[in-house]
C-alpha atoms as a PDB file:
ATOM      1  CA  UNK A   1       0.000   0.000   0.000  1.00  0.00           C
ATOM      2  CA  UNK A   2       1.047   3.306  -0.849  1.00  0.00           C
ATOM      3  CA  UNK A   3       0.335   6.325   0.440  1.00  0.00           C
ATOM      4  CA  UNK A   4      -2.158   8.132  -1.941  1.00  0.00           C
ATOM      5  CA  UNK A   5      -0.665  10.959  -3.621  1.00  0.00           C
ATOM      6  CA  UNK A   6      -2.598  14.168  -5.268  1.00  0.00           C
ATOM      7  CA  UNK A   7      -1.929  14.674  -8.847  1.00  0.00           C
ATOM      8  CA  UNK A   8       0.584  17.581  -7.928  1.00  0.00           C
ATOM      9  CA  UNK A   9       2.834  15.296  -5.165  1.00  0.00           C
ATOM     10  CA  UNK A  10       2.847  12.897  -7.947  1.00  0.00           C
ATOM     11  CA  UNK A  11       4.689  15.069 -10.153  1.00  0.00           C
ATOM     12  CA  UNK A  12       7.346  15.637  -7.630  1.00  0.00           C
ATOM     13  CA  UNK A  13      10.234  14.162  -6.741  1.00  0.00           C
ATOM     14  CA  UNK A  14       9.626  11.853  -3.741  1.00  0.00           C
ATOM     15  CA  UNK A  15      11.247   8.558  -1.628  1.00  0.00           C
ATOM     16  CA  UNK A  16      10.121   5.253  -1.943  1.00  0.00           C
ATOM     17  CA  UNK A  17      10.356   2.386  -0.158  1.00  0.00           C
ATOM     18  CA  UNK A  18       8.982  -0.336  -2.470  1.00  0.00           C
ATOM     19  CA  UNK A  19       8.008  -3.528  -1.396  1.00  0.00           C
ATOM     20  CA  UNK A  20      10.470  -3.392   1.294  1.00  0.00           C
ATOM     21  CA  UNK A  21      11.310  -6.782   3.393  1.00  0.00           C
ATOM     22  CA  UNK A  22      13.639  -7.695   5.629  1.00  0.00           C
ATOM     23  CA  UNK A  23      14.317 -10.462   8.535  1.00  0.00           C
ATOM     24  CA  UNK A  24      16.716 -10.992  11.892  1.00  0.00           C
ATOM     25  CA  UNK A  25      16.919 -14.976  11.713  1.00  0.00           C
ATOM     26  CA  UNK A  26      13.045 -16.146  12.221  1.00  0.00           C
ATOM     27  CA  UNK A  27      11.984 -12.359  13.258  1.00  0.00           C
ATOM     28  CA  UNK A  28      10.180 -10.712   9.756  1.00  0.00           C
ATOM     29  CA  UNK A  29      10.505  -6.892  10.609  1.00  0.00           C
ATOM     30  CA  UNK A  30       9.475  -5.607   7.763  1.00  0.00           C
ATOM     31  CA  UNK A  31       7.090  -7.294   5.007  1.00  0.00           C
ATOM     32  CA  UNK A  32       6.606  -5.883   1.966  1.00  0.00           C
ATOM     33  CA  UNK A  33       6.570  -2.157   3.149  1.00  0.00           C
ATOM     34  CA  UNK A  34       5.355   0.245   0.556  1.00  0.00           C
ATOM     35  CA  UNK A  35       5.931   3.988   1.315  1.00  0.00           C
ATOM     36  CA  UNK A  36       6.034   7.224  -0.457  1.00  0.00           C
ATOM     37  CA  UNK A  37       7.403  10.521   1.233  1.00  0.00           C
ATOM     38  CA  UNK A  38       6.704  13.272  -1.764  1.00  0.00           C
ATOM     39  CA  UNK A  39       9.216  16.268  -1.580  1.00  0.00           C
ATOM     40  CA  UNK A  40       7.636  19.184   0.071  1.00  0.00           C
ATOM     41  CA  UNK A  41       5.709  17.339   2.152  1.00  0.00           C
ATOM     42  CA  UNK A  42       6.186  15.760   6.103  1.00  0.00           C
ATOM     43  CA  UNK A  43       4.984  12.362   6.279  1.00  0.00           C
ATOM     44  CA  UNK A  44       4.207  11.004   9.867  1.00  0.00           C
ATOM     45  CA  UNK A  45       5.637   7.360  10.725  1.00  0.00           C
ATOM     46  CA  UNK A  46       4.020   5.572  13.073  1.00  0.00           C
ATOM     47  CA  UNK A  47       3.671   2.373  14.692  1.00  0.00           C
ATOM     48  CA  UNK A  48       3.619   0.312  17.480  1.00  0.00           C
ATOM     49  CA  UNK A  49       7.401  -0.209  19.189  1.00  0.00           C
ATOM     50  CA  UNK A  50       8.816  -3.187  17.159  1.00  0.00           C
ATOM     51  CA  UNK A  51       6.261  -2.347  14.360  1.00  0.00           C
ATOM     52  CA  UNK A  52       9.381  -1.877  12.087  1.00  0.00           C
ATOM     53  CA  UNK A  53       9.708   1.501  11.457  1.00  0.00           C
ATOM     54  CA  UNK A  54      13.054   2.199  12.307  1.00  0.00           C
ATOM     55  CA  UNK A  55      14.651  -0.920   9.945  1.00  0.00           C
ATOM     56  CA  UNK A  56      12.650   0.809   7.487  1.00  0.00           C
ATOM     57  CA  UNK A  57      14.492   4.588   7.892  1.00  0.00           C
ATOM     58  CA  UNK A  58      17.912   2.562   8.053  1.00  0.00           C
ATOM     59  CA  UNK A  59      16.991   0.886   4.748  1.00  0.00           C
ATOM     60  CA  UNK A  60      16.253   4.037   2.845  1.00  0.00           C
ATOM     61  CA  UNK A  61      19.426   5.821   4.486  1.00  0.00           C
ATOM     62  CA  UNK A  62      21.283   2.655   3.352  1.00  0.00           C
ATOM     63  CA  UNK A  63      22.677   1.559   6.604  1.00  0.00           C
ATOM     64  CA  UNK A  64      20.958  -1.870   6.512  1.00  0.00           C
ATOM     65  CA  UNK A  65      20.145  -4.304   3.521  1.00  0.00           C
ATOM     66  CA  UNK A  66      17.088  -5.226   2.453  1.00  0.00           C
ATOM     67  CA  UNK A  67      16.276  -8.710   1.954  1.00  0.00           C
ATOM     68  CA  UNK A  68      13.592  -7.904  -0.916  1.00  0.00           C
ATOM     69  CA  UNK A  69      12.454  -4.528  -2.776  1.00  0.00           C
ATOM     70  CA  UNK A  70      14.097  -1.160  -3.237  1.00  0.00           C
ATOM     71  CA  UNK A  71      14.778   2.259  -2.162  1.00  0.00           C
ATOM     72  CA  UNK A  72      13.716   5.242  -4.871  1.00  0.00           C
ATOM     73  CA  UNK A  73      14.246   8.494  -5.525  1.00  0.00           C
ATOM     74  CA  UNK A  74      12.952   9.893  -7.705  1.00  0.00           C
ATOM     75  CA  UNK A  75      11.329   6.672  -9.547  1.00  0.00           C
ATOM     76  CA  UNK A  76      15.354   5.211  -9.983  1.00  0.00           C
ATOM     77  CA  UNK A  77      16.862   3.667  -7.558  1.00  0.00           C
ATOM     78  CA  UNK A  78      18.887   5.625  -4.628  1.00  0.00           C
ATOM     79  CA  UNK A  79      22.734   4.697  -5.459  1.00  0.00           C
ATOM     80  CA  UNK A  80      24.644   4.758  -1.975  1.00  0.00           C
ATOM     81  CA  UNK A  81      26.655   8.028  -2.518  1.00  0.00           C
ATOM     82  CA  UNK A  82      23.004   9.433  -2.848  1.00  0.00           C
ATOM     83  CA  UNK A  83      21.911   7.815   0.302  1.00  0.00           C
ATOM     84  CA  UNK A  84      24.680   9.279   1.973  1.00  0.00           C
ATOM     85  CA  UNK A  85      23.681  12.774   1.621  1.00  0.00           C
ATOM     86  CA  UNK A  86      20.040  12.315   3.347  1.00  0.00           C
ATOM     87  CA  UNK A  87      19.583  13.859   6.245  1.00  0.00           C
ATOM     88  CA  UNK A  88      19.621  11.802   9.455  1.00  0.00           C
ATOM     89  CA  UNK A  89      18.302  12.317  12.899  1.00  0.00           C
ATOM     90  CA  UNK A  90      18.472   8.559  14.760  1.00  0.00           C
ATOM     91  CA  UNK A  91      16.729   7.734  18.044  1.00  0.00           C
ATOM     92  CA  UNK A  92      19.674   7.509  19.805  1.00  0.00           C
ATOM     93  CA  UNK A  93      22.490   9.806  20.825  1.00  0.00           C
ATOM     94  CA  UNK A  94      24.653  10.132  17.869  1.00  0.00           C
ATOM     95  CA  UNK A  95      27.224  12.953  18.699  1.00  0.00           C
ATOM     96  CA  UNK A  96      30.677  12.975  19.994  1.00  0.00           C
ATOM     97  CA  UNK A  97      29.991  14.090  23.923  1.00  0.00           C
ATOM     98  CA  UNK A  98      33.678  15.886  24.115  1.00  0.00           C
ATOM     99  CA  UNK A  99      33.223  17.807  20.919  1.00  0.00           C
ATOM    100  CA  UNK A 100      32.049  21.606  21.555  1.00  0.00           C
ATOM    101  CA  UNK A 101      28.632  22.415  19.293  1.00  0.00           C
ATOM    102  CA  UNK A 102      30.321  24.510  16.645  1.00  0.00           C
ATOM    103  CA  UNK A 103      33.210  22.254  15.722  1.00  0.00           C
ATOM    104  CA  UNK A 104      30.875  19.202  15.979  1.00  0.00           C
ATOM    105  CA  UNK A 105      28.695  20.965  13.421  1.00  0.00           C
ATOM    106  CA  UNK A 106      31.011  22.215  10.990  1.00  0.00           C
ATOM    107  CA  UNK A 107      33.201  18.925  10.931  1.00  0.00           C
ATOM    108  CA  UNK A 108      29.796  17.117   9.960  1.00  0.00           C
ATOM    109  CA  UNK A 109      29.340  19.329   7.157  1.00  0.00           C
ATOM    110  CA  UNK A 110      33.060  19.389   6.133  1.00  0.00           C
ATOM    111  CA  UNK A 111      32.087  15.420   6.117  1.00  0.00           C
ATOM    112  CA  UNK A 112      29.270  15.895   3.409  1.00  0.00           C
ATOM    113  CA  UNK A 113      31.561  18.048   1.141  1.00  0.00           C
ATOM    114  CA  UNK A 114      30.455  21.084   2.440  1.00  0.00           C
ATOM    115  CA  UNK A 115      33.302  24.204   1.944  1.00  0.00           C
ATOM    116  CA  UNK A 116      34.736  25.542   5.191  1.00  0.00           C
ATOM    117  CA  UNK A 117      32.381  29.587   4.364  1.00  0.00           C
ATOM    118  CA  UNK A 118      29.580  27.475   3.845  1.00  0.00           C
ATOM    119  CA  UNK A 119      30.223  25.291   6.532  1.00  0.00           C
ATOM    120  CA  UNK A 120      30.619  28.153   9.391  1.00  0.00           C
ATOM    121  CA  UNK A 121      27.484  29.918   7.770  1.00  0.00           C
ATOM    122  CA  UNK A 122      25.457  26.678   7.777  1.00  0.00           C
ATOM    123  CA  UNK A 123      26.561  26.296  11.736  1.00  0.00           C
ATOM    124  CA  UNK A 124      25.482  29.351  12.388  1.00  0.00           C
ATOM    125  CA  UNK A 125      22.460  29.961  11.277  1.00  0.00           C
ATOM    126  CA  UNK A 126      21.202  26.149  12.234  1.00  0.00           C
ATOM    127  CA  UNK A 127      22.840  27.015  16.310  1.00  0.00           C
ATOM    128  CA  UNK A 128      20.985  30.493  15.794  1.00  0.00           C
ATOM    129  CA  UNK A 129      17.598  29.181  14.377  1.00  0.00           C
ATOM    130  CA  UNK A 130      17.460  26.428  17.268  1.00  0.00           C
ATOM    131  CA  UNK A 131      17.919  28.396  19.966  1.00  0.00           C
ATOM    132  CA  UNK A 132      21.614  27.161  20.575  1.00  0.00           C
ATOM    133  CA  UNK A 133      23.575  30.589  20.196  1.00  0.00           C
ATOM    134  CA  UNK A 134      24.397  30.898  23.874  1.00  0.00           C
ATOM    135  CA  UNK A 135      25.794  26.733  23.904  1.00  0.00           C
ATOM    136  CA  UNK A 136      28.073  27.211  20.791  1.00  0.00           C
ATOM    137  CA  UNK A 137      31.328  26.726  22.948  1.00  0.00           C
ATOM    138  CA  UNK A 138      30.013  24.180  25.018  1.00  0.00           C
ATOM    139  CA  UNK A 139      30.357  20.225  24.788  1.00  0.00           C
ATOM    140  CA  UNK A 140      27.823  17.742  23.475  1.00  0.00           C
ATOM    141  CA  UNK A 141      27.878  15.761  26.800  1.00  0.00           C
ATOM    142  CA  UNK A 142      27.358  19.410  29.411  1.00  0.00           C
ATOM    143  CA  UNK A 143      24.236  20.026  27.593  1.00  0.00           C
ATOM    144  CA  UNK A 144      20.498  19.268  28.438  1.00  0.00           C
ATOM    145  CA  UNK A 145      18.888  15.944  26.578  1.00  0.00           C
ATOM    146  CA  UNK A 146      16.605  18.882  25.229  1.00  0.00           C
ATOM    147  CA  UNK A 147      19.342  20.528  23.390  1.00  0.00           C
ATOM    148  CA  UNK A 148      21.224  17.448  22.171  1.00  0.00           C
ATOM    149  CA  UNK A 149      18.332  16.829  20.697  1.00  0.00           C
ATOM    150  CA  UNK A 150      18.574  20.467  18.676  1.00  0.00           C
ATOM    151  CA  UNK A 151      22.504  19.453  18.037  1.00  0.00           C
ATOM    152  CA  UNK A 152      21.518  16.515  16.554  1.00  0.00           C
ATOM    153  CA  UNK A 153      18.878  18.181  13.882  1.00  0.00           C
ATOM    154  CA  UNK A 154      20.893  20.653  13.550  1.00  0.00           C
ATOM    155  CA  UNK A 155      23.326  17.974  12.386  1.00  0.00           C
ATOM    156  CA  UNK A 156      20.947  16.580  10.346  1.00  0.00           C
ATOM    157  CA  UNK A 157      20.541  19.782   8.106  1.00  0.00           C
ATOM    158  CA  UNK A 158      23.705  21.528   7.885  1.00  0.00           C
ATOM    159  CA  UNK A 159      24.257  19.916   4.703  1.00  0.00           C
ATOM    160  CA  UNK A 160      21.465  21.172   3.362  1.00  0.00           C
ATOM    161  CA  UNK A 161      19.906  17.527   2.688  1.00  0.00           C
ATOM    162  CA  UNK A 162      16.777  16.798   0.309  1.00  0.00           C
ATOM    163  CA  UNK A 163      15.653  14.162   2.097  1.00  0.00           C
ATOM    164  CA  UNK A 164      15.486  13.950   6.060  1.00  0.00           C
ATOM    165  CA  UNK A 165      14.563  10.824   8.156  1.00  0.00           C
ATOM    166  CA  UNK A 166      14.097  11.824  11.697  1.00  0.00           C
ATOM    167  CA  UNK A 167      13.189   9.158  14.304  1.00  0.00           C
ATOM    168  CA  UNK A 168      11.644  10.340  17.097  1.00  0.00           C
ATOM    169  CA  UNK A 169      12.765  13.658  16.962  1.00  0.00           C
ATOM    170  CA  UNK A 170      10.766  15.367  19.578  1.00  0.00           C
ATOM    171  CA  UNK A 171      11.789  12.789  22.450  1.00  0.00           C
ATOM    172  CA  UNK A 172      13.074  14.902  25.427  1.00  0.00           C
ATOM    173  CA  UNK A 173      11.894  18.574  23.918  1.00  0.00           C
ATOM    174  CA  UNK A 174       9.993  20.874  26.287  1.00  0.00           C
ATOM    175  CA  UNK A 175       6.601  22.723  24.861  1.00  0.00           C
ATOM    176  CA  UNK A 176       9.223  25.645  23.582  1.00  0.00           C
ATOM    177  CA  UNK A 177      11.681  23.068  21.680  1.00  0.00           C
ATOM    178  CA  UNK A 178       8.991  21.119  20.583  1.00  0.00           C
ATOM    179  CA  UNK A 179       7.684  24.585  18.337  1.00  0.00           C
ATOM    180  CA  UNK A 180      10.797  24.992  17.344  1.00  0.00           C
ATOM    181  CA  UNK A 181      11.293  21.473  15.470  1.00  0.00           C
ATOM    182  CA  UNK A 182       8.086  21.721  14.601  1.00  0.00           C
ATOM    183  CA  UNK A 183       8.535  24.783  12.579  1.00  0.00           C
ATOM    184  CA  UNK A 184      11.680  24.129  11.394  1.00  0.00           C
ATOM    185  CA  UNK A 185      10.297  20.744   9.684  1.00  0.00           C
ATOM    186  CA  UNK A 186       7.855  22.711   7.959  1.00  0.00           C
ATOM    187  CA  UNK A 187      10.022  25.154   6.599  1.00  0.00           C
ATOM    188  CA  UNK A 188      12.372  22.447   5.399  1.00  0.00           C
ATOM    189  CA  UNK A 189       9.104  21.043   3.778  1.00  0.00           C
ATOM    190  CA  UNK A 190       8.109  24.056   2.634  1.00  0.00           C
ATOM    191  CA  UNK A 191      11.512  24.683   0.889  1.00  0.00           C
ATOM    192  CA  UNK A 192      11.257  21.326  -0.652  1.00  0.00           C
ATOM    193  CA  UNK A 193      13.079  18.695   0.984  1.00  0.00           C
ATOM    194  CA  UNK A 194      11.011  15.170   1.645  1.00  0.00           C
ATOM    195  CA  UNK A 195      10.012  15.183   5.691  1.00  0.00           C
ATOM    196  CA  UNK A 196       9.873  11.931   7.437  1.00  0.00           C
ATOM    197  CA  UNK A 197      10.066  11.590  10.881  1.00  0.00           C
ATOM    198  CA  UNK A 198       8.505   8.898  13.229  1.00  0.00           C
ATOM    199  CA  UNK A 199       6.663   9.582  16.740  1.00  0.00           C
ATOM    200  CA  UNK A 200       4.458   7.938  19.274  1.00  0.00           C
ATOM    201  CA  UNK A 201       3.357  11.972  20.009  1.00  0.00           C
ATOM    202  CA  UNK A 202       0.147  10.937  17.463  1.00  0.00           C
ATOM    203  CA  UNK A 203      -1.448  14.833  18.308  1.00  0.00           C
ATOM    204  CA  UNK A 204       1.897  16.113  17.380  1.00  0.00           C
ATOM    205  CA  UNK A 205       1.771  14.017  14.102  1.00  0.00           C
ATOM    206  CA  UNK A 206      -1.908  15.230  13.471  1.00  0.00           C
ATOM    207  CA  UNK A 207      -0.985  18.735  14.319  1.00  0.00           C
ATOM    208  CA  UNK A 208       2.373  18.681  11.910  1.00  0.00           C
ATOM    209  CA  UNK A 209       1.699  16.202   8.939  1.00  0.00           C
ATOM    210  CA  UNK A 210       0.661  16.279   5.447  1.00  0.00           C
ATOM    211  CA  UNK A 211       0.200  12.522   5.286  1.00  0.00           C
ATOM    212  CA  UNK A 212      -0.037   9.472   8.011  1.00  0.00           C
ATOM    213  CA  UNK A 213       1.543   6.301   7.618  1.00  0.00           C
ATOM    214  CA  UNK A 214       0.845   3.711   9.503  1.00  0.00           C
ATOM    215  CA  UNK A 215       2.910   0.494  10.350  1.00  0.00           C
ATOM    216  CA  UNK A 216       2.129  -2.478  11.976  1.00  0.00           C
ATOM    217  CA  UNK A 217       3.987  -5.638  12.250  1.00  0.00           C
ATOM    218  CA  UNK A 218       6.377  -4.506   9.069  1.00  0.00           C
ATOM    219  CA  UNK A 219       3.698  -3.619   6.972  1.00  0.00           C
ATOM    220  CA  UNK A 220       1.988  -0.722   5.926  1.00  0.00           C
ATOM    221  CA  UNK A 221      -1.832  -0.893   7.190  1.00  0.00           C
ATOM    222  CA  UNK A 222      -3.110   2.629   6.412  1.00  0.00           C
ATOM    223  CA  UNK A 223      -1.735   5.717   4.974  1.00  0.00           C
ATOM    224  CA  UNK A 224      -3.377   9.014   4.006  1.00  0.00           C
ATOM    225  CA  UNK A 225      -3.906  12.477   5.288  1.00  0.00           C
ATOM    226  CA  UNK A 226      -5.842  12.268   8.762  1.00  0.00           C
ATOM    227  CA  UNK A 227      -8.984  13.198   6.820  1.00  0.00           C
ATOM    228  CA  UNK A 228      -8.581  10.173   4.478  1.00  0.00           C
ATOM    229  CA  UNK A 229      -8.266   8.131   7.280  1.00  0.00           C
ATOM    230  CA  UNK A 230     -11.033   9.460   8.968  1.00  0.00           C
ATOM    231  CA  UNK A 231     -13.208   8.542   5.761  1.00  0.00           C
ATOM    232  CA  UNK A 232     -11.694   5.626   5.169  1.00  0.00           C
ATOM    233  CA  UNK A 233     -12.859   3.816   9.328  1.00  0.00           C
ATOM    234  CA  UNK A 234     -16.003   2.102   9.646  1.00  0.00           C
ATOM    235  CA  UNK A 235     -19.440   3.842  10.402  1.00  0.00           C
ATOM    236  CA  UNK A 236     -19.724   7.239  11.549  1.00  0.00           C
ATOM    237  CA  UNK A 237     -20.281   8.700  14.883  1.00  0.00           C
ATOM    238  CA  UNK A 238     -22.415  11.295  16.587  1.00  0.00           C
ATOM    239  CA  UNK A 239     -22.098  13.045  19.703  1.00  0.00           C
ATOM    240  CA  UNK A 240     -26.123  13.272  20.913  1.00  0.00           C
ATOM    241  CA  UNK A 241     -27.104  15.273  24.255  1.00  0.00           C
ATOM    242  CA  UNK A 242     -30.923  14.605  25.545  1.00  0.00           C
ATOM    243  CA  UNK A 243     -31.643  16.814  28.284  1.00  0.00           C
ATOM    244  CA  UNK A 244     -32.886  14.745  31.293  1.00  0.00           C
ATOM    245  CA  UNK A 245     -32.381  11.019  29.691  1.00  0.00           C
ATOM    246  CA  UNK A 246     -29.512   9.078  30.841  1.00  0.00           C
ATOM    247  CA  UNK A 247     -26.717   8.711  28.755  1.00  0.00           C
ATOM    248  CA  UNK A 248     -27.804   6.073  26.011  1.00  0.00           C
ATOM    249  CA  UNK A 249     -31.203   4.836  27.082  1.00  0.00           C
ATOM    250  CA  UNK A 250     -32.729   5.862  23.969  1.00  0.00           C
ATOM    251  CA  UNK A 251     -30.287   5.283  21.503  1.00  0.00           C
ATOM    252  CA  UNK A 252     -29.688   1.855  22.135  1.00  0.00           C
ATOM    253  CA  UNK A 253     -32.996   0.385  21.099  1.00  0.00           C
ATOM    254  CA  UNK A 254     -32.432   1.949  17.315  1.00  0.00           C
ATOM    255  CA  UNK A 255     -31.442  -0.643  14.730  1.00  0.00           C
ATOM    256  CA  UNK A 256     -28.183   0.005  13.130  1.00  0.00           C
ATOM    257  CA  UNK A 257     -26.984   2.390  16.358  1.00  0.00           C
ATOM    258  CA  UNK A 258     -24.340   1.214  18.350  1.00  0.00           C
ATOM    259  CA  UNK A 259     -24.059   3.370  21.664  1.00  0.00           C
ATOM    260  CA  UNK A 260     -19.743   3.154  21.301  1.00  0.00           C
ATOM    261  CA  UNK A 261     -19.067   5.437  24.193  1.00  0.00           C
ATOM    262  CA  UNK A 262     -20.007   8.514  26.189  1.00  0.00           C
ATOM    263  CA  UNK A 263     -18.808  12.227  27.854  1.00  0.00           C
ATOM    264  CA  UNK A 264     -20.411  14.542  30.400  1.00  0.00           C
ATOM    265  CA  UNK A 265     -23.608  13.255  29.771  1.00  0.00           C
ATOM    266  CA  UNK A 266     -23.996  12.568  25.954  1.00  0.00           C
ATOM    267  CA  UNK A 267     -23.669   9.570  24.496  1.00  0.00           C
ATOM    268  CA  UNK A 268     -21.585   8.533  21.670  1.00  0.00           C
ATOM    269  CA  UNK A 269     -23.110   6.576  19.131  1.00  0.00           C
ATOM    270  CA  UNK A 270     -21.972   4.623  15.594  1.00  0.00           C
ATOM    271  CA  UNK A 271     -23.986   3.962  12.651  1.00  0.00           C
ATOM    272  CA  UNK A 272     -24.202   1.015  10.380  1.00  0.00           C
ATOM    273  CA  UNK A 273     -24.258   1.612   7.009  1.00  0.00           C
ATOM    274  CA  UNK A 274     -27.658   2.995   5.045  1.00  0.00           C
ATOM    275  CA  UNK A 275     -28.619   4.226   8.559  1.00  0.00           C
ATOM    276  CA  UNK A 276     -29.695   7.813   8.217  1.00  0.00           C
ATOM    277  CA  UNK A 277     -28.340   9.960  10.811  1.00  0.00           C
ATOM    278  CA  UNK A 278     -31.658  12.270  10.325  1.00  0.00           C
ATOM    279  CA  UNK A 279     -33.539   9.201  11.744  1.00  0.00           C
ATOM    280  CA  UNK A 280     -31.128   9.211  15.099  1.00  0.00           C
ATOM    281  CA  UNK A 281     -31.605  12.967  15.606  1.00  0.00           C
ATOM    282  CA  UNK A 282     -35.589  12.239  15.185  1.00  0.00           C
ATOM    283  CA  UNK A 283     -35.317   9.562  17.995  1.00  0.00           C
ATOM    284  CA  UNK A 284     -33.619  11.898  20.011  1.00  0.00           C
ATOM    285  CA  UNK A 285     -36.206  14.348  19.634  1.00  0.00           C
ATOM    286  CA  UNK A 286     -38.468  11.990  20.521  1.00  0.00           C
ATOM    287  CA  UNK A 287     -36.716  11.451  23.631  1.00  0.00           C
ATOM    288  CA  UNK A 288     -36.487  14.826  25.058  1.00  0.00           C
ATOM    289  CA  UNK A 289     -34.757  18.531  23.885  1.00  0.00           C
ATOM    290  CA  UNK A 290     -31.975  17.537  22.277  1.00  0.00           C
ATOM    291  CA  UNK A 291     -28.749  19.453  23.530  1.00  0.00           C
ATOM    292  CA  UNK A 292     -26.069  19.002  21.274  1.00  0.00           C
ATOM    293  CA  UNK A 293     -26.040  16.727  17.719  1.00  0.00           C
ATOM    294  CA  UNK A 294     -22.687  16.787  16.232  1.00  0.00           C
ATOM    295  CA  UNK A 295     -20.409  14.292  14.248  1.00  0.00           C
ATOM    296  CA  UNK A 296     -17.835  12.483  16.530  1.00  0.00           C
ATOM    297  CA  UNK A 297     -14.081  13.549  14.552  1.00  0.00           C
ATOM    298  CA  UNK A 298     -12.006  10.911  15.566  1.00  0.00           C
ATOM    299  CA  UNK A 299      -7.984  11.582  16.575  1.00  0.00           C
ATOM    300  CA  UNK A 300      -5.478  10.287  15.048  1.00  0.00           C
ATOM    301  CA  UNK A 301      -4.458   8.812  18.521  1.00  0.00           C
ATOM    302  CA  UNK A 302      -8.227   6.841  18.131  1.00  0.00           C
ATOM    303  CA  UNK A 303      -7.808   6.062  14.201  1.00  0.00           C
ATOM    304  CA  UNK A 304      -4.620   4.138  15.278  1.00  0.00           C
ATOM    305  CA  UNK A 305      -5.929   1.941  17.693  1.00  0.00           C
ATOM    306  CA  UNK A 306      -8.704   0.994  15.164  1.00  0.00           C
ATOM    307  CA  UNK A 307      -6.660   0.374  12.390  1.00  0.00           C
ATOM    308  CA  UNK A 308      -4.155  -1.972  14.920  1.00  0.00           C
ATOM    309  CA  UNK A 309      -6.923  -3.494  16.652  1.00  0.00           C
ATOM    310  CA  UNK A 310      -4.969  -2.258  20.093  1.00  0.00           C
END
């Protein structure tokens, strides 16, 4: 399953990860994996832990092998020196904790062929855009988890990459950091590069992302904006107030309702399909002044445990 695409992300450049497998001995981590991260556009990753969505960012960066399928850009297939110049944000610390910010950050770009004046001006406008200005001179390992976190997008994008994989970037960011990622991955977008990062923040994901993809078990289960998604579950929902009826007592005698839930004295209920939400709201009617009669919008948060059965 790919992720589907409007007719003008289709004409862009984008990454692919087609039919992607791959195993540890009798362990299948990924299984056929389809996905499509357009350029100009941040696609959210997410899965259960062990789903497989880190294997999957290693393949497309080229660190690991896949057993089966390819890695695209562009509709050819990514060539390693190509690979090398995505940008990379892994879950883990990957900085040297002696170096001081600056040097680590120019020495990285130095690394991707960058020129020593574009170097220094790439360091300083990623320090001054994250908020690391004042921590320039300072070691990796004196700073806060919070800003080794910044170091390491910052690290990430001082090459000026057209593709970045970020996995779990926002782990360990306060409120404040967690704006500042945020907008820098949209300006990145916005500029052009292909955004994919994965979370288990699924409002942050909602919030941030063009497009959802969702992994479970190494394959790709759903994928779409959040709308699509939202179209895409089964039944639809209503939110249904009666002013002095309990919470469900009317709307569980209706054929085709299924009372689902319930919140501060309205029911939630779900319709079957051909059941005509007009019909509910006359039942309600019929059961006292109705208070409030609104379509349930699910969260992403919600749409994930449907889709995983969790």
């Amino acid at each position: 399953m790919q992720p589907p695409q409007s007719p003008a992300a289709a004409e862009r450049p984008a990454l692919t990860l087609e039919r992607v497998s791959r195993r540890y001995g009798d362990t299948v981590a990924l299984d056929g994996l389809g996905l499509t991260v357009p350029a100009g556009e941040i696609v959210g990753f997410v899965g259960a832990n062990g789903a497989g969505k880190t294997t999957a960012m290693r393949i497309a960066l080229g660190i690991l092998a896949a057993d089966e399928g390819r890695v695209l850009w562009n509709g050819a297939p990514a060539s390693r020196d190509l690979q090398r110049t995505f940008g990379y944000m892994p879950e883990e610390r990957g900085l040297y904790p002696k170096m001081r910010v600056a040097d680590h950050l120019r020495y990285l770009a130095a690394l991707h062929g960058v020129d020593d004046a574009a170097a220094r001006a790439a360091t300083d406008r990623w320090i001054d855009t994250l908020g690391l200005a004042d921590r320039a001179g300072d070691s990796i390992e004196a700073l806060s988890l919070g800003n080794q976190q910044r170091v390491q997008l910052a690290a990430a994008l001082v090459h000026d990459p057209d593709v970045l994989i970020l996995d779990e970037p926002f782990s360990g960011l306060d409120p404040i950091g967690t704006d500042v990622m945020s907008a820098v991955l949209r300006e990145r977008a916005d500029a052009g590069a292909a955004v994919v990062f994965s979370s288990h923040q699924l409002d942050l994901v909602e919030r941030l992302c063009d497009r959802v993809a969702i992994v479970d078990a190494g394959r790709l289960v759903a994928a779409g904006t959040t709308e699509e998604l939202r179209a895409a579950r089964a039944g639809i929902r209503l939110r249904v107030e009666v002013d002095g009826r309990a919470p469900g007592d009317w709307a569980g005698r209706l054929p085709g309702v299924a009372v689902v839930g319930g919140d501060d004295g309205a029911v939630i209920v779900e319709l079957a399909d051909g059941v005509d939400d007009q019909a509910v709201l006359d039942a309600a009617r019929a059961a006292g002044p109705v208070r409030s009669f609104a379509p349930v919008r699910p969260s992403l948060a919600e749409l994930f445990r449907e889709v995983v059965g969790r």
